[in-house]
C-alpha atoms as a PDB file:
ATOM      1  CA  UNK A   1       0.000   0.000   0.000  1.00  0.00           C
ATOM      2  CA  UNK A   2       3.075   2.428   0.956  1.00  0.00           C
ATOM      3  CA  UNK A   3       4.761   1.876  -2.313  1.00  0.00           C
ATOM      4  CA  UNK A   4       1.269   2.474  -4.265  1.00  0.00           C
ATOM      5  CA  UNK A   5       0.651   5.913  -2.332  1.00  0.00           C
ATOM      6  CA  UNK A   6       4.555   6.734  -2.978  1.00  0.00           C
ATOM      7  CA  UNK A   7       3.892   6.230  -6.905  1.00  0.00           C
ATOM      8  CA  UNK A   8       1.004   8.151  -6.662  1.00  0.00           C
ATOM      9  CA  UNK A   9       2.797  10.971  -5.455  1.00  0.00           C
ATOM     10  CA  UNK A  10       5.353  10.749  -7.562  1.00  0.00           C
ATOM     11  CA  UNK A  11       3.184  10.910 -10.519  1.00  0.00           C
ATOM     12  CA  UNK A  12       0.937  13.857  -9.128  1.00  0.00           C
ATOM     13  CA  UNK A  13       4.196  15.931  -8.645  1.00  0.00           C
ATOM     14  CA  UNK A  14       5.288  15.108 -12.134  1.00  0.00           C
ATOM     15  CA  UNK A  15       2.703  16.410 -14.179  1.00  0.00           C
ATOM     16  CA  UNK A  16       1.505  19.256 -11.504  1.00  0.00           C
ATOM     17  CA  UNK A  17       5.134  21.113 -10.702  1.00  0.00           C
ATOM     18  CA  UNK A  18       6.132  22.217 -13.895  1.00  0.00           C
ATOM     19  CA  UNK A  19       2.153  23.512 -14.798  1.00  0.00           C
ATOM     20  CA  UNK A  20       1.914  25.301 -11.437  1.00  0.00           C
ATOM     21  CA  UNK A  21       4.938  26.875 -11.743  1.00  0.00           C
ATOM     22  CA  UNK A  22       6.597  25.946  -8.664  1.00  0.00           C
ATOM     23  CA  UNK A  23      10.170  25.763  -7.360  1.00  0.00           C
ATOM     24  CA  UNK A  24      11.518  23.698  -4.606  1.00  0.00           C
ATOM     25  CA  UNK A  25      15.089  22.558  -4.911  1.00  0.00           C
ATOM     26  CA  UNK A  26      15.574  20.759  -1.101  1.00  0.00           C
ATOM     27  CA  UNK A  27      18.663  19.142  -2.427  1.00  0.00           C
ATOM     28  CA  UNK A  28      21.814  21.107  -2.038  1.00  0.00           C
ATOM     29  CA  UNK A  29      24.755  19.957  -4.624  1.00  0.00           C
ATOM     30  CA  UNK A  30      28.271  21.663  -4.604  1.00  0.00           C
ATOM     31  CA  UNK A  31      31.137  20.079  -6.323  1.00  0.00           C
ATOM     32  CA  UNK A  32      34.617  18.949  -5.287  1.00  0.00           C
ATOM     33  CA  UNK A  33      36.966  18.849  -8.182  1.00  0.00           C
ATOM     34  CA  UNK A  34      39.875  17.010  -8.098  1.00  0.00           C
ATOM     35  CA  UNK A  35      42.603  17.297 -10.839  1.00  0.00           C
ATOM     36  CA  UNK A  36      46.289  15.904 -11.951  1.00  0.00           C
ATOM     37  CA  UNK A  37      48.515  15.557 -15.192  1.00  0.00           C
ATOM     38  CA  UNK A  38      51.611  13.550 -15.414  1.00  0.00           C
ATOM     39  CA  UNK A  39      53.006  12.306 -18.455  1.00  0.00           C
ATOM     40  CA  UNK A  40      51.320   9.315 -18.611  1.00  0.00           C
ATOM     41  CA  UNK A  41      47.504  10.758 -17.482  1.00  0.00           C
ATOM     42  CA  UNK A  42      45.682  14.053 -17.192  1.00  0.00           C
ATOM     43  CA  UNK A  43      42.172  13.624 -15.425  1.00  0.00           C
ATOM     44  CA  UNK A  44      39.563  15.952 -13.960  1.00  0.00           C
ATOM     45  CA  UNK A  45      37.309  14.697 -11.523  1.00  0.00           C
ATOM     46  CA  UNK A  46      34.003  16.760 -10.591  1.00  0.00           C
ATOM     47  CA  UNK A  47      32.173  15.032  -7.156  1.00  0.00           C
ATOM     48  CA  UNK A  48      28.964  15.954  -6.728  1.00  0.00           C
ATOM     49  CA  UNK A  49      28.690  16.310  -2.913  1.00  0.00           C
ATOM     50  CA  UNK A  50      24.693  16.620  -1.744  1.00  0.00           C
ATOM     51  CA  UNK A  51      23.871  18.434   1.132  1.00  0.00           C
ATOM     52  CA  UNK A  52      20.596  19.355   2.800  1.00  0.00           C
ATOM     53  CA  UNK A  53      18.792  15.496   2.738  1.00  0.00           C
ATOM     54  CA  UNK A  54      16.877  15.422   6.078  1.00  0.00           C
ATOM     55  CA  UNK A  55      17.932  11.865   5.907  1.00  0.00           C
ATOM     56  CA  UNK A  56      21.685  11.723   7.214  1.00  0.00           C
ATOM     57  CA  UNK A  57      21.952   8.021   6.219  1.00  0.00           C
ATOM     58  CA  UNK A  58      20.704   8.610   2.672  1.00  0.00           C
ATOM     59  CA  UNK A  59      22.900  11.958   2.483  1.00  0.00           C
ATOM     60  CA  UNK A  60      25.702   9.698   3.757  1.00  0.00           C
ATOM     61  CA  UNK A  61      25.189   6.865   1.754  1.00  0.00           C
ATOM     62  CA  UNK A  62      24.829   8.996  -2.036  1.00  0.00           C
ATOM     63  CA  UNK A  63      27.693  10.849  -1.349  1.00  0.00           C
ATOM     64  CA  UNK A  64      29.912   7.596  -0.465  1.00  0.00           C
ATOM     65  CA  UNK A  65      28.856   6.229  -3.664  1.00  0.00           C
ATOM     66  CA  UNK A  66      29.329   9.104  -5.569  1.00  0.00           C
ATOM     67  CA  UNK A  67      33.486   9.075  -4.602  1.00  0.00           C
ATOM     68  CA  UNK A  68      33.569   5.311  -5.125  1.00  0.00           C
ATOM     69  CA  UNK A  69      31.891   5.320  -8.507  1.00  0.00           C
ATOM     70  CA  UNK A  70      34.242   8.258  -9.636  1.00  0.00           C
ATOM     71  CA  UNK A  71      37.290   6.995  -7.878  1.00  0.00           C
ATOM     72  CA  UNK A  72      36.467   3.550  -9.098  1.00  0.00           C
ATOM     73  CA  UNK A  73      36.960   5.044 -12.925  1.00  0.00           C
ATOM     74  CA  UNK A  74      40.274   7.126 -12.080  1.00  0.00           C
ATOM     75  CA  UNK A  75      41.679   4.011 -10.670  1.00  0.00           C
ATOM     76  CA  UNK A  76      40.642   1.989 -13.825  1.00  0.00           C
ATOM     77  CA  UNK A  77      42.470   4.645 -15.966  1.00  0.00           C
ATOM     78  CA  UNK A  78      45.199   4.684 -14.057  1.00  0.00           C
ATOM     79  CA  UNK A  79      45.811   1.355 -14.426  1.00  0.00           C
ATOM     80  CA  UNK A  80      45.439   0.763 -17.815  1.00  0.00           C
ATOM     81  CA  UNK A  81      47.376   4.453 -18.663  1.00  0.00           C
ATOM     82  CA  UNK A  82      50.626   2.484 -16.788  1.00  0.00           C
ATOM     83  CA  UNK A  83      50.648  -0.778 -18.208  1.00  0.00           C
ATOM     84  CA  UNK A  84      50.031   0.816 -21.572  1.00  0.00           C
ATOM     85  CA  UNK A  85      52.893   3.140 -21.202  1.00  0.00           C
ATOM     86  CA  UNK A  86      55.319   0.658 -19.943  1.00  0.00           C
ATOM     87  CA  UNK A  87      54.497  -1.262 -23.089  1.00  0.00           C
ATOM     88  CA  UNK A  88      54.881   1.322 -25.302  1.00  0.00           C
ATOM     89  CA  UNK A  89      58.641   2.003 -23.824  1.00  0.00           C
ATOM     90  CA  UNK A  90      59.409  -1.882 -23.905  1.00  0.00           C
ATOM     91  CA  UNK A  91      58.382  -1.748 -27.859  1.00  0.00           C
ATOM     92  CA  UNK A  92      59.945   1.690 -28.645  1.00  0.00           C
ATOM     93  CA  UNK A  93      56.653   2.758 -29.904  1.00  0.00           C
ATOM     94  CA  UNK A  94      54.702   6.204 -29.661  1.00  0.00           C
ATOM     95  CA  UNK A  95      52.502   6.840 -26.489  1.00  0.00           C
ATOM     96  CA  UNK A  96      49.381   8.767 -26.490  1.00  0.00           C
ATOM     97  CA  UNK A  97      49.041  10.493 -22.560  1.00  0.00           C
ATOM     98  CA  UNK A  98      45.757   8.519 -21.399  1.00  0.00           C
ATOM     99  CA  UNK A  99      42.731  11.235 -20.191  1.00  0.00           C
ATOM    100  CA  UNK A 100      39.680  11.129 -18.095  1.00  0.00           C
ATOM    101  CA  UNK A 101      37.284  13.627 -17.155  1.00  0.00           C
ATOM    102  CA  UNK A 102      33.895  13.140 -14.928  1.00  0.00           C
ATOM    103  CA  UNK A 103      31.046  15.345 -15.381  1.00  0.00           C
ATOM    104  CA  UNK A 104      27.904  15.395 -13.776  1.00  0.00           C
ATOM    105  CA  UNK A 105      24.171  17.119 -14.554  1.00  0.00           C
ATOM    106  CA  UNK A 106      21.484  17.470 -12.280  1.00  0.00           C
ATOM    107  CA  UNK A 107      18.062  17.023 -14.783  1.00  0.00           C
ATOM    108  CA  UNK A 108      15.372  17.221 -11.713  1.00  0.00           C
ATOM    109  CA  UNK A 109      15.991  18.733  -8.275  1.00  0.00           C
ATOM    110  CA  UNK A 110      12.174  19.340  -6.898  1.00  0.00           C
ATOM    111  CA  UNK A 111       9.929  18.097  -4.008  1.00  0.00           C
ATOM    112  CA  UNK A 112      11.036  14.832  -3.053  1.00  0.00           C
ATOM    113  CA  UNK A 113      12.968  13.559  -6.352  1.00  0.00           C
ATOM    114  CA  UNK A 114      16.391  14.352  -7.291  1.00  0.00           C
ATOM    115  CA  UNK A 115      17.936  12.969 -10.716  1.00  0.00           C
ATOM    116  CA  UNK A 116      21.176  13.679 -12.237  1.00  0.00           C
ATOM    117  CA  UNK A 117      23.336  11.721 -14.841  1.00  0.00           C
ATOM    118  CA  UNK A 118      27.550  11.150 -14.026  1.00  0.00           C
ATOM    119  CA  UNK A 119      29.324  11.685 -17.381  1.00  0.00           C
ATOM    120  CA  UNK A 120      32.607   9.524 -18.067  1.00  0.00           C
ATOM    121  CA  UNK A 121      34.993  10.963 -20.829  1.00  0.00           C
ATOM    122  CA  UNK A 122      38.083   8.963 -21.393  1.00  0.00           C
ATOM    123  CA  UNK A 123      40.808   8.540 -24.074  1.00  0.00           C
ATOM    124  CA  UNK A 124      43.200   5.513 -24.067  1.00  0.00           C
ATOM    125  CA  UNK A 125      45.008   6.337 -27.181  1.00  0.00           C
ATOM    126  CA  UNK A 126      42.862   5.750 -30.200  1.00  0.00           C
ATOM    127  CA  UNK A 127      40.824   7.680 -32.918  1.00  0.00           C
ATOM    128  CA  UNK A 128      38.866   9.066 -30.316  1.00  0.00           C
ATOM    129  CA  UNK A 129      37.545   9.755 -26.561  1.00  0.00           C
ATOM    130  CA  UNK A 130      34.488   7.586 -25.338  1.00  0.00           C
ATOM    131  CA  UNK A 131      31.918   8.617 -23.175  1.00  0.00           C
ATOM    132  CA  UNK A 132      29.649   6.854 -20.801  1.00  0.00           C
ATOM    133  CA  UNK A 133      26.288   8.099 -18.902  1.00  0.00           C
ATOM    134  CA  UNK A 134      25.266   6.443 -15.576  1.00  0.00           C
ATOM    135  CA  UNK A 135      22.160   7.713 -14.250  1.00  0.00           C
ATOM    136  CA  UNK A 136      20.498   8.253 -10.922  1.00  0.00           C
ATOM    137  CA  UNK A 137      16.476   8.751  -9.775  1.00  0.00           C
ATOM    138  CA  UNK A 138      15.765   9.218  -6.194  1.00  0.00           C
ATOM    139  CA  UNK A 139      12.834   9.331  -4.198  1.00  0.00           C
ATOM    140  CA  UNK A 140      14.696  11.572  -1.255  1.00  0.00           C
ATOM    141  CA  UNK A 141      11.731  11.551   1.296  1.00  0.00           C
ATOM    142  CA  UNK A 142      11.419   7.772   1.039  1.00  0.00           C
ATOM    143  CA  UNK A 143      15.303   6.834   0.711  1.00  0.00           C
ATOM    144  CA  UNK A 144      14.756   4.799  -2.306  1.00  0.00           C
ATOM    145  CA  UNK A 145      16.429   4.641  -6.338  1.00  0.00           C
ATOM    146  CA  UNK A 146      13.518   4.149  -8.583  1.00  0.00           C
ATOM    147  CA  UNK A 147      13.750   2.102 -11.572  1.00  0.00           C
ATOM    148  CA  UNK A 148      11.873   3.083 -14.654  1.00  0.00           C
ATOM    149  CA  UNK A 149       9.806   0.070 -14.180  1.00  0.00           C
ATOM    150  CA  UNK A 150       8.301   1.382 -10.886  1.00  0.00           C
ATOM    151  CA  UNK A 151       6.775   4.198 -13.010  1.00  0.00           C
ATOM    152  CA  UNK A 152       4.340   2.249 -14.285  1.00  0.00           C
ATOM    153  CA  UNK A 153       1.806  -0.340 -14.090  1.00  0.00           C
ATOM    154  CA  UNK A 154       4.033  -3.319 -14.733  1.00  0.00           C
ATOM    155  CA  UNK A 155       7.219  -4.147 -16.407  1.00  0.00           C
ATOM    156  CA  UNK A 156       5.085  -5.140 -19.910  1.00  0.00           C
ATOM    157  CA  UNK A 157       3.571  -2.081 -20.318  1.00  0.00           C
ATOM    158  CA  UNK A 158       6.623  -0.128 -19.592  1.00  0.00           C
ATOM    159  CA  UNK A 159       8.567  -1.979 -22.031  1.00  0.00           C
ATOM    160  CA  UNK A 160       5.760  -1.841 -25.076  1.00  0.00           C
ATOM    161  CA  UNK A 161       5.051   1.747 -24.439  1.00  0.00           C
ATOM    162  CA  UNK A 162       8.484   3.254 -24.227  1.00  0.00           C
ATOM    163  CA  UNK A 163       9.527   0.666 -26.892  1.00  0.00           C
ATOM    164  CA  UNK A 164       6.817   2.566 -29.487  1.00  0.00           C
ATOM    165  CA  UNK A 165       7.700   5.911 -28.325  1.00  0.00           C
ATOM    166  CA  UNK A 166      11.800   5.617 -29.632  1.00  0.00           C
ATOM    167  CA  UNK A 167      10.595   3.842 -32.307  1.00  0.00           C
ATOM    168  CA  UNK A 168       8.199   6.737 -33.481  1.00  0.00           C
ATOM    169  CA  UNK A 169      11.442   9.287 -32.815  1.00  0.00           C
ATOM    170  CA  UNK A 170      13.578   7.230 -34.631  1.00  0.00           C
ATOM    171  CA  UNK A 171      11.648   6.565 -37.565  1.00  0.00           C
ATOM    172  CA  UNK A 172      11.221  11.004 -37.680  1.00  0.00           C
ATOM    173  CA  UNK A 173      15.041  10.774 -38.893  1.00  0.00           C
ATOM    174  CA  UNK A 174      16.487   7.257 -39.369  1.00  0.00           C
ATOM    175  CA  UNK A 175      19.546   8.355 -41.180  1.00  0.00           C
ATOM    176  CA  UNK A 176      21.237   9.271 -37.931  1.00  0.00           C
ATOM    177  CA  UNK A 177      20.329   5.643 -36.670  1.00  0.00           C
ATOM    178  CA  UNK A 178      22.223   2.518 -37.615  1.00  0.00           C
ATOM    179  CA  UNK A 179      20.007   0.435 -39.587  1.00  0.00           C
ATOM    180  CA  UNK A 180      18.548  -2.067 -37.096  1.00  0.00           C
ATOM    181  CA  UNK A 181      17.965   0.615 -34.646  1.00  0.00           C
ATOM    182  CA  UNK A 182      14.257  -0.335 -33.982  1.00  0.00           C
ATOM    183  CA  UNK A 183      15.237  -4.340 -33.465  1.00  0.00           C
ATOM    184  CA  UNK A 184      17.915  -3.207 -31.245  1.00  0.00           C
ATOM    185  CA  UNK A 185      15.493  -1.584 -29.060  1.00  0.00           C
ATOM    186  CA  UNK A 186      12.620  -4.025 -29.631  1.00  0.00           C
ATOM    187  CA  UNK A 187      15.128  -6.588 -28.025  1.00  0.00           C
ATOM    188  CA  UNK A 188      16.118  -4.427 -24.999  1.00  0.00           C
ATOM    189  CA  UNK A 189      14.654  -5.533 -21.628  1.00  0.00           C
ATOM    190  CA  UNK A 190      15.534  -2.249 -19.461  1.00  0.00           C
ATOM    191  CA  UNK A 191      16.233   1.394 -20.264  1.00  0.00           C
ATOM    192  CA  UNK A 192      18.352   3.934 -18.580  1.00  0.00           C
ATOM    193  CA  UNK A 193      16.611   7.023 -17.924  1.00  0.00           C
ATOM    194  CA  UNK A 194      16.392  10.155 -16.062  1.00  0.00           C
ATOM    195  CA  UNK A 195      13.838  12.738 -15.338  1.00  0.00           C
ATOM    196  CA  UNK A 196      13.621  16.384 -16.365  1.00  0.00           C
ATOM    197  CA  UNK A 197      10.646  18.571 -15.985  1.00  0.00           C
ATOM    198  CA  UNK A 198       9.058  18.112 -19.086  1.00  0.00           C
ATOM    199  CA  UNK A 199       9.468  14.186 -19.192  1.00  0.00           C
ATOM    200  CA  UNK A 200      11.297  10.842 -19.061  1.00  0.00           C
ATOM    201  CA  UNK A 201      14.426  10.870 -20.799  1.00  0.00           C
ATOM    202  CA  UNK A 202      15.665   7.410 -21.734  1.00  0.00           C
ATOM    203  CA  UNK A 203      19.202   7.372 -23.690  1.00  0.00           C
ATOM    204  CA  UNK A 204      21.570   4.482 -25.211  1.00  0.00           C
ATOM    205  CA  UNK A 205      24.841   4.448 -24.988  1.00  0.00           C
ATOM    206  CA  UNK A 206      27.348   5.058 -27.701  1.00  0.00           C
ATOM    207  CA  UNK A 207      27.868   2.488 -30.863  1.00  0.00           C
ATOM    208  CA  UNK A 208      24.494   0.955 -29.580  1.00  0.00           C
ATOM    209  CA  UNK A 209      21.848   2.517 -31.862  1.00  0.00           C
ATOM    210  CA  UNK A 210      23.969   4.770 -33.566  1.00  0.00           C
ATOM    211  CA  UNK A 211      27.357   5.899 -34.769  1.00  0.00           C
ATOM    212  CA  UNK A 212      29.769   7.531 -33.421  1.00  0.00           C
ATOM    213  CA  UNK A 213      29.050  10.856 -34.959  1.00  0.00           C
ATOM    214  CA  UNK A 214      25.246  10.565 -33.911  1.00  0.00           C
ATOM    215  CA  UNK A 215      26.304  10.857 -29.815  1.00  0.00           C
ATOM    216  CA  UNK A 216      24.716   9.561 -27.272  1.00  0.00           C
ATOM    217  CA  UNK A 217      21.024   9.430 -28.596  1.00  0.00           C
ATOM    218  CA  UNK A 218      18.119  10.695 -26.182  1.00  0.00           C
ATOM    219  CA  UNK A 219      14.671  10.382 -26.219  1.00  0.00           C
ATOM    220  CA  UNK A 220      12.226  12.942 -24.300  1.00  0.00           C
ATOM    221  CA  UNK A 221       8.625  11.266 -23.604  1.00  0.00           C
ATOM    222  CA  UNK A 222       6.353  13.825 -22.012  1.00  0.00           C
ATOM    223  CA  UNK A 223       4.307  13.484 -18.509  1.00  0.00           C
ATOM    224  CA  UNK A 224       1.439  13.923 -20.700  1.00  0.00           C
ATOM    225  CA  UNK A 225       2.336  11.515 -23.078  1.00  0.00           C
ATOM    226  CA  UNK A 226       3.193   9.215 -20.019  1.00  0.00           C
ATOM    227  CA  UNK A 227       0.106   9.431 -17.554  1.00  0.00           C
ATOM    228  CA  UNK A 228      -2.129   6.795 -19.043  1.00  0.00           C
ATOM    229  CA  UNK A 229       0.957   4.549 -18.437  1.00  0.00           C
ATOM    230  CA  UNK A 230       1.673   5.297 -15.109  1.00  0.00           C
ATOM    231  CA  UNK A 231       0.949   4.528 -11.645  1.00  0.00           C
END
């Protein structure tokens, strides 16, 4: 019954905030930016460090996650940007300084829900940099990550109507698609998303649906195009 009422809330503030005109930001983010270059690696990190969640544990908890997660991918290049350049020496061949830079953009800071998206830049030496979105929706009051499943009904409906929805965007402009776009995301069984004001926001990851050149494609679905769906 508590997770219905939650839902219900969730959807009420959703399609009522932006139309009321309304602004409540309870989440406080600052950010703590660590940087180095050597010879071997340049990064920039950018922590998001939240402040102002009446619940210490949660406010705890997301910002210990936040460090690891960014850490985590500094270490990663790190590694690799060592062993790479110690092979590179041992074969007299050319070596390409290894870079990394962490981003972060908060789409929805209002009431009780906070969503933001980490962005991962890094370039190991090739053609080109790659970059990597990992995404976060929280339901502050109640403590709890929602998945884009809990949005709606159930998990069939949720997957048929955001399913149609990309398809309909992709099929507005298919050149910038690869082909077998559609059947790519016919065959998916979970999105990643985030919430802005205006809607959901589900995006794929580079290479997946797309070239290169295309980015990392996004799709914005309305609250109004969402409520029949929904909880």
């Amino acid at each position: 019954m508590l997770r219905k009422i939650i839902y219900a809330l969730l959807c009420f503030f959703l399609f009522t905030s932006t139309a009321s005109g309304k602004s409540d930001t309870p989440v406080s983010v600052t950010t703590k930016t660590e940087s180095q270059k050597t010879p071997v690696l340049s990064y920039e990190l950018n922590i998001p460090l939240f402040s102002r969640i009446k619940d210490e544990k949660l406010q705890r908890k997301l910002n210990k996650h936040m460090r690891n997660e960014i850490h985590s991918f500094k270490y990663m290049l790190q590694r690799a940007a060592k062993k790479a350049y110690i092979e590179a020496n041992k074969n007299n061949l050319p070596f390409r300084p290894f870079e990394g830079k962490v981003t972060y953009q908060i789409s929805l800071n209002k009431g009780r829900f906070l969503s933001f998206v980490l962005s991962f830049y890094q370039y190991t030496g090739g053609a080109h940099g790659m970059t990597t979105w990992k995404a976060y929706t929280i339901d502050i009051q109640n403590a709890h990550e929602l998945t884009l499943e809990d949005l709606f009904h159930n998990g069939a409906s949720c997957k048929t109507f955001i399913t149609n929805e990309i398809t309909k965007q992709i099929q507005e402009n298919p050149s910038i698609y690869f082909p077998n776009a559609v059947q790519t995301v016919q065959q998916k069984n979970t999105f990643s998303f985030y919430l802005t004001e205006e809607g959901i926001v589900v995006f794929f990851p580079l290479y997946e649906i797309a070239p290169y050149s295309s980015g990392i494609r996004t799709f914005l679905i309305p609250y109004a195009t969402c409520k029949p769906y929904v909880k």
